[in-house]
C-alpha atoms as a PDB file:
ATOM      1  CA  UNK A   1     -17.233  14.610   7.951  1.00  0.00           C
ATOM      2  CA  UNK A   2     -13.893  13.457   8.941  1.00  0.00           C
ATOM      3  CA  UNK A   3     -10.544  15.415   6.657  1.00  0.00           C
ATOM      4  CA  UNK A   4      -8.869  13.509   4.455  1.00  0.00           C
ATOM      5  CA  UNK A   5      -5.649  12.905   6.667  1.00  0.00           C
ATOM      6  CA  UNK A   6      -2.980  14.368   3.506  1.00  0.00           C
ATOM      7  CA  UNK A   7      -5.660  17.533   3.209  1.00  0.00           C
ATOM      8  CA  UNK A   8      -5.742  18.006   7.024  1.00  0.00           C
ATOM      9  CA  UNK A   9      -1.568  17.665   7.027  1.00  0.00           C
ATOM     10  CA  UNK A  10      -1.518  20.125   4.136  1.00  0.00           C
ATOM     11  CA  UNK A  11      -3.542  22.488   5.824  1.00  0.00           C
ATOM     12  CA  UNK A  12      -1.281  22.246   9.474  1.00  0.00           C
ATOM     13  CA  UNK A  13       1.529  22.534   7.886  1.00  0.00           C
ATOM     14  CA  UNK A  14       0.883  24.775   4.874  1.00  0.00           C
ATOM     15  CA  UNK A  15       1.713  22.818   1.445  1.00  0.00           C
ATOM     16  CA  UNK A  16       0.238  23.455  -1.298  1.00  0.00           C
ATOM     17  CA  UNK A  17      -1.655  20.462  -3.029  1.00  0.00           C
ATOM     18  CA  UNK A  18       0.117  19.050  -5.606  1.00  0.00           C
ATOM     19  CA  UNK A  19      -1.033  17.422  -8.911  1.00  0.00           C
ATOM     20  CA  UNK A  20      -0.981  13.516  -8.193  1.00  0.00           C
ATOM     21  CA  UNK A  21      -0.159  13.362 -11.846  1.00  0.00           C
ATOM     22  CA  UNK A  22       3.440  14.981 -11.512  1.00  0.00           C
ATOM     23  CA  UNK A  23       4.223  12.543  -8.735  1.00  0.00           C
ATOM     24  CA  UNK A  24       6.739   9.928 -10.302  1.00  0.00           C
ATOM     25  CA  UNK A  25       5.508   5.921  -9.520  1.00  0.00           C
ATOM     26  CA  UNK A  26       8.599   5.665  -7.315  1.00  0.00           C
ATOM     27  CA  UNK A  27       7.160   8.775  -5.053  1.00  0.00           C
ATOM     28  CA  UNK A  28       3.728   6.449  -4.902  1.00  0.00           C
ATOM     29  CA  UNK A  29       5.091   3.843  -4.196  1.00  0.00           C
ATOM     30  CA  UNK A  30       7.161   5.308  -1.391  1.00  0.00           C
ATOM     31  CA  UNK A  31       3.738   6.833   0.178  1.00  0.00           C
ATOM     32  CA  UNK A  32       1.756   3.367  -0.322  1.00  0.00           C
ATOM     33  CA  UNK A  33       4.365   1.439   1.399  1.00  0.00           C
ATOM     34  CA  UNK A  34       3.968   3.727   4.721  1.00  0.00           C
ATOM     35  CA  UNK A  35      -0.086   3.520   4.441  1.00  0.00           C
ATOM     36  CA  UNK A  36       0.024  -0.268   3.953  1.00  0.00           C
ATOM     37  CA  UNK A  37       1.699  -0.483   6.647  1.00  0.00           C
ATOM     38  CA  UNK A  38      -0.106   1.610   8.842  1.00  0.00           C
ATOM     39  CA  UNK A  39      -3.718  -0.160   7.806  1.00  0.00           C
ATOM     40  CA  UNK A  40      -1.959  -3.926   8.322  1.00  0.00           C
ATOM     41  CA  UNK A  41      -0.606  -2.264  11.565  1.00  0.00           C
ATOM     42  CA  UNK A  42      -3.700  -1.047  12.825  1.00  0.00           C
ATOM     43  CA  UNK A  43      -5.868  -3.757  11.940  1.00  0.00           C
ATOM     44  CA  UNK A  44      -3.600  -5.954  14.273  1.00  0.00           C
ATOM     45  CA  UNK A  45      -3.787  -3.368  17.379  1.00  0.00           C
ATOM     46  CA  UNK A  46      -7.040  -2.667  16.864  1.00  0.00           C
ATOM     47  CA  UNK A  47      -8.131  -6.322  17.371  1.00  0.00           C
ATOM     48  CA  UNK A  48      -6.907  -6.133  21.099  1.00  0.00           C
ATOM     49  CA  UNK A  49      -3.419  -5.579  22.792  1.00  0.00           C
ATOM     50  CA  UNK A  50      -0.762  -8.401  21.798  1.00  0.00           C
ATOM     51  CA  UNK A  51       2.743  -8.484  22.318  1.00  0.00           C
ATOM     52  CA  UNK A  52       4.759  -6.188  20.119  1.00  0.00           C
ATOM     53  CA  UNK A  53       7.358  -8.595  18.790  1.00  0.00           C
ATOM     54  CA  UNK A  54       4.309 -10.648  17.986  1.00  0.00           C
ATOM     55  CA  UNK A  55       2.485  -7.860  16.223  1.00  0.00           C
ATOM     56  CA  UNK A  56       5.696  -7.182  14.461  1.00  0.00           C
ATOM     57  CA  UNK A  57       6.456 -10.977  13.014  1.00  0.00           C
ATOM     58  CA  UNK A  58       2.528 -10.440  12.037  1.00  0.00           C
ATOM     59  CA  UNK A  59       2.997  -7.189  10.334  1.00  0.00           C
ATOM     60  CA  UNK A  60       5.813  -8.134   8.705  1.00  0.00           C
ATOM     61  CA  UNK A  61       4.667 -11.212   6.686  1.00  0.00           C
ATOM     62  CA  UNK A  62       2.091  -9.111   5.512  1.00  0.00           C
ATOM     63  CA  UNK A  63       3.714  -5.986   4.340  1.00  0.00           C
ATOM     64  CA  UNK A  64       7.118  -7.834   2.638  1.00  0.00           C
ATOM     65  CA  UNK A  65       7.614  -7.440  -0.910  1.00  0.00           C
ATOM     66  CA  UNK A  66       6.730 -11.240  -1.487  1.00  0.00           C
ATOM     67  CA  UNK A  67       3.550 -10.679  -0.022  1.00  0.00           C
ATOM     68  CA  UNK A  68       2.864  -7.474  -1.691  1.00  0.00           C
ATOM     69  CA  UNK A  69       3.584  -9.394  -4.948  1.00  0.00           C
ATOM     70  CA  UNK A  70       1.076 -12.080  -3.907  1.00  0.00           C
ATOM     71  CA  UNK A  71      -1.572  -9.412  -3.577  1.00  0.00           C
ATOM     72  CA  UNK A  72      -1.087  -8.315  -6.992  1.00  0.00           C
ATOM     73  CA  UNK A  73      -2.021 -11.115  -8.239  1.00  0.00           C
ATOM     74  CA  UNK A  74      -5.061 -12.006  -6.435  1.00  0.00           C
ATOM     75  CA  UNK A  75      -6.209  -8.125  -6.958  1.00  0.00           C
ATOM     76  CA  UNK A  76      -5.081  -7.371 -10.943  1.00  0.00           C
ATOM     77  CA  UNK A  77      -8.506  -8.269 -12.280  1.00  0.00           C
ATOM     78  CA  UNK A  78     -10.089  -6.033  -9.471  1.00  0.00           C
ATOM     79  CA  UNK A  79      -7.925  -3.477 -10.512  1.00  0.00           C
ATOM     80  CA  UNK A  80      -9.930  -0.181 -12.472  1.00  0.00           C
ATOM     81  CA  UNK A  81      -8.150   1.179 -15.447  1.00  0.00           C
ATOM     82  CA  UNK A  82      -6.823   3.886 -13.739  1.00  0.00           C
ATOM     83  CA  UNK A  83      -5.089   1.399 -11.014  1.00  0.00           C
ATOM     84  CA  UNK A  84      -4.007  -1.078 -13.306  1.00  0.00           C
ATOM     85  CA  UNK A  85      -1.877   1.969 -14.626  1.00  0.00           C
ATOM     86  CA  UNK A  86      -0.469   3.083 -11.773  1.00  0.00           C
ATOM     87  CA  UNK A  87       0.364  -0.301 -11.394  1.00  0.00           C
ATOM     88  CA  UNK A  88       2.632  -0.647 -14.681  1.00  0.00           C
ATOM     89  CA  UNK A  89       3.920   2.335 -14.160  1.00  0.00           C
ATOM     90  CA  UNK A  90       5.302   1.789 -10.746  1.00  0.00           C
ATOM     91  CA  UNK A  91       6.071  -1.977 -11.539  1.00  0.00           C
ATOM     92  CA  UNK A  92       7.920  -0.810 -14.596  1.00  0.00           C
ATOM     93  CA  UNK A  93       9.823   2.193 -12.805  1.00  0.00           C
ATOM     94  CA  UNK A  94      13.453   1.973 -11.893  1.00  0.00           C
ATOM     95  CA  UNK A  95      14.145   1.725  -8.490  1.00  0.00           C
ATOM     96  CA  UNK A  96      17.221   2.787  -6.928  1.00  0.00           C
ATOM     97  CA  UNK A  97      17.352   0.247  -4.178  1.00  0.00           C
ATOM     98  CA  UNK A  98      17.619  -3.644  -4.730  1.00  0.00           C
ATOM     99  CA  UNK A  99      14.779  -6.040  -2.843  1.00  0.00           C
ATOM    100  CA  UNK A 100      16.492  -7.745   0.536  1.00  0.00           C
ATOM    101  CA  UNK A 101      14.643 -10.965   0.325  1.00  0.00           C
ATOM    102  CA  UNK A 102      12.764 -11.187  -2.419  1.00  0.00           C
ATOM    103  CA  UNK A 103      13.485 -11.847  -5.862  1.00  0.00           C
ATOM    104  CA  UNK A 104      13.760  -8.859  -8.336  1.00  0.00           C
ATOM    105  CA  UNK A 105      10.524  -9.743  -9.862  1.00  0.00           C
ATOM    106  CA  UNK A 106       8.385  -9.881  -6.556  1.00  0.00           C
ATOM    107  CA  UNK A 107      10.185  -6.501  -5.383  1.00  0.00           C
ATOM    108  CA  UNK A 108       8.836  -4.634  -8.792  1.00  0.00           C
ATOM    109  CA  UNK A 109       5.539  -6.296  -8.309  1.00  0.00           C
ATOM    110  CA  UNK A 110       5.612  -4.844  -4.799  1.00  0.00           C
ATOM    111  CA  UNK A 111       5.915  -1.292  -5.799  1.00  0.00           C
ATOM    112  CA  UNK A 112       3.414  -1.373  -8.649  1.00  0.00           C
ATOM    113  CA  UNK A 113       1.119  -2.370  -5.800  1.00  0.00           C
ATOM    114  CA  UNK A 114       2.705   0.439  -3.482  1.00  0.00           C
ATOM    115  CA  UNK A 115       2.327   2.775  -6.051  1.00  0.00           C
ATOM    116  CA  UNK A 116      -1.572   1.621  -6.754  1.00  0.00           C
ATOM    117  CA  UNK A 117      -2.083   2.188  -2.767  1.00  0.00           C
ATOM    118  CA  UNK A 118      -0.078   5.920  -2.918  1.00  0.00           C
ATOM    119  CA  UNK A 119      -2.702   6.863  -5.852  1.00  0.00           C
ATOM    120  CA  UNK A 120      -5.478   5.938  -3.750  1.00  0.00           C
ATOM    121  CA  UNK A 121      -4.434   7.599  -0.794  1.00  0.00           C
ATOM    122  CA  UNK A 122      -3.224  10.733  -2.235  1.00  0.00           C
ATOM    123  CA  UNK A 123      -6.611  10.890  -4.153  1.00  0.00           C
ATOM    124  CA  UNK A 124      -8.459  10.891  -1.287  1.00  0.00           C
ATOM    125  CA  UNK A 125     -10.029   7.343  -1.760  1.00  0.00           C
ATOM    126  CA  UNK A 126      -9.042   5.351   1.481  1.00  0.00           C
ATOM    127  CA  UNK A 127     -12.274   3.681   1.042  1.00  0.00           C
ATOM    128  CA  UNK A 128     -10.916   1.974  -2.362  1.00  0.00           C
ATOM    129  CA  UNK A 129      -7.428   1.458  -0.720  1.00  0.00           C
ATOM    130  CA  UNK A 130      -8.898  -0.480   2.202  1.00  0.00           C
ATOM    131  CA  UNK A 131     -11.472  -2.635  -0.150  1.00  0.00           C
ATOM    132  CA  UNK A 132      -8.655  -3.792  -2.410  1.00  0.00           C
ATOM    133  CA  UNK A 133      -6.558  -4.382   0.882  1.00  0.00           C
ATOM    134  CA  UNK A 134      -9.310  -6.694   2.904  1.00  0.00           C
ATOM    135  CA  UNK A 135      -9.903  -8.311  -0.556  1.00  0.00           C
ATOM    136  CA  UNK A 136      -6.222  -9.229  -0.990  1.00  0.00           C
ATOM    137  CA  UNK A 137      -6.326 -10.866   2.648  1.00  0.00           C
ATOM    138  CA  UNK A 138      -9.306 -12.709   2.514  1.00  0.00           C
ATOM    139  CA  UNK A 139      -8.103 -14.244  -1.143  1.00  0.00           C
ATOM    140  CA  UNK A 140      -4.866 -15.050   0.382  1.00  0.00           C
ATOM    141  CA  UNK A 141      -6.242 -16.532   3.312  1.00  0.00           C
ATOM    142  CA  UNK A 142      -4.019 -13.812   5.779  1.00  0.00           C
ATOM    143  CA  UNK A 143      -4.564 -14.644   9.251  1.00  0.00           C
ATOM    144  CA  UNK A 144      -4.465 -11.046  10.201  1.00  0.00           C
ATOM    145  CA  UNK A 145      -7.951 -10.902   9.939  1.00  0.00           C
ATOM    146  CA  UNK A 146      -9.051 -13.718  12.713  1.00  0.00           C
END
C-alpha cells in the first residue's frame, strides 16, 4: 500500500504529526489551494503532453477563486457534516490578503472550499478529496476532463 504523501514527508523529514484540529481554517485553506492545484494540474498532463502556456490558461480557470466558489455550490449538499464545517469555518475566517479578481464573496467561498480540500488531505482521505473534485467538474461542465 502506497504512504499517504504528508505521512511519507513527515517521516523524511522528521515532523511530528500534528492534530488537524489545532490547524486554523486559514492554514487549510493554504494546504488545499496547493493540492487543488496539483490534482487539476495533473489531470491535464496526465491526459497527454500539451503546450505549457496552454496547460496553464487551462489550470488556471479551474483553480481561480471564482471557480472555486462555483464548486461550492454545486458540492454543499455533497458535503458530510464534518466538511460542511470546515467549510464555514474557513469561509468565515479572516484572511489577511484581499481576492485579485474576484469579488470578496467568491474569494471567502474559495477558501472554505480550500480549507474543505486541506482537511481531506491532511486526514489522509485523497480518495474523498478527488470524488468531491471530479464531481465539481462534471456538474460544472469543466472541460478539463475531455
Amino acid at each position: 500500500m502506497a504512504a499517504h504523501l504528508n505521512d511519507y514527508l513527515n517521516k523524511e523529514f522528521g515532523i511530528e504529526s500534528q492534530d488537524i484540529r489545532t490547524y486554523s481554517p486559514l492554514t487549510l485553506a493554504y494546504i488545499g489551494d496547493a493540492i487543488f492545484d496539483v490534482i487539476v494540474r495533473s489531470i491535464l498532463v496526465n491526459k497527454g503532453n500539451t503546450a505549457v502556456n496552454k496547460l496553464h490558461q487551462r489550470a488556471s480557470s479551474v483553480v481561480k477563486a471564482q471557480s472555486q466558489a462555483a464548486f461550492v455550490k454545486v458540492l454543499m449538499d455533497d458535503f458530510t457534516e464534518a466538511e460542511a464545517d470546515y467549510y464555514r469555518r474557513g469561509r468565515n475566517s479572516k484572511p489577511h490578503t484581499k481576492a485579485k479578481n474576484a469579488t470578496t464573496m467568491d474569494y471567502l467561498e474559495a477558501t472554505g472550499f480550500e480549507a474543505v480540500i486541506g482537511f481531506l488531505y491532511l486526514s489522509d482521505n485523497m480518495d474523498r478529496a478527488c470524488e468531491l473534485i471530479k464531481l465539481g467538474i462534471e456538474r460544472l461542465g469543466l472541460d478539463i476532463l475531455k
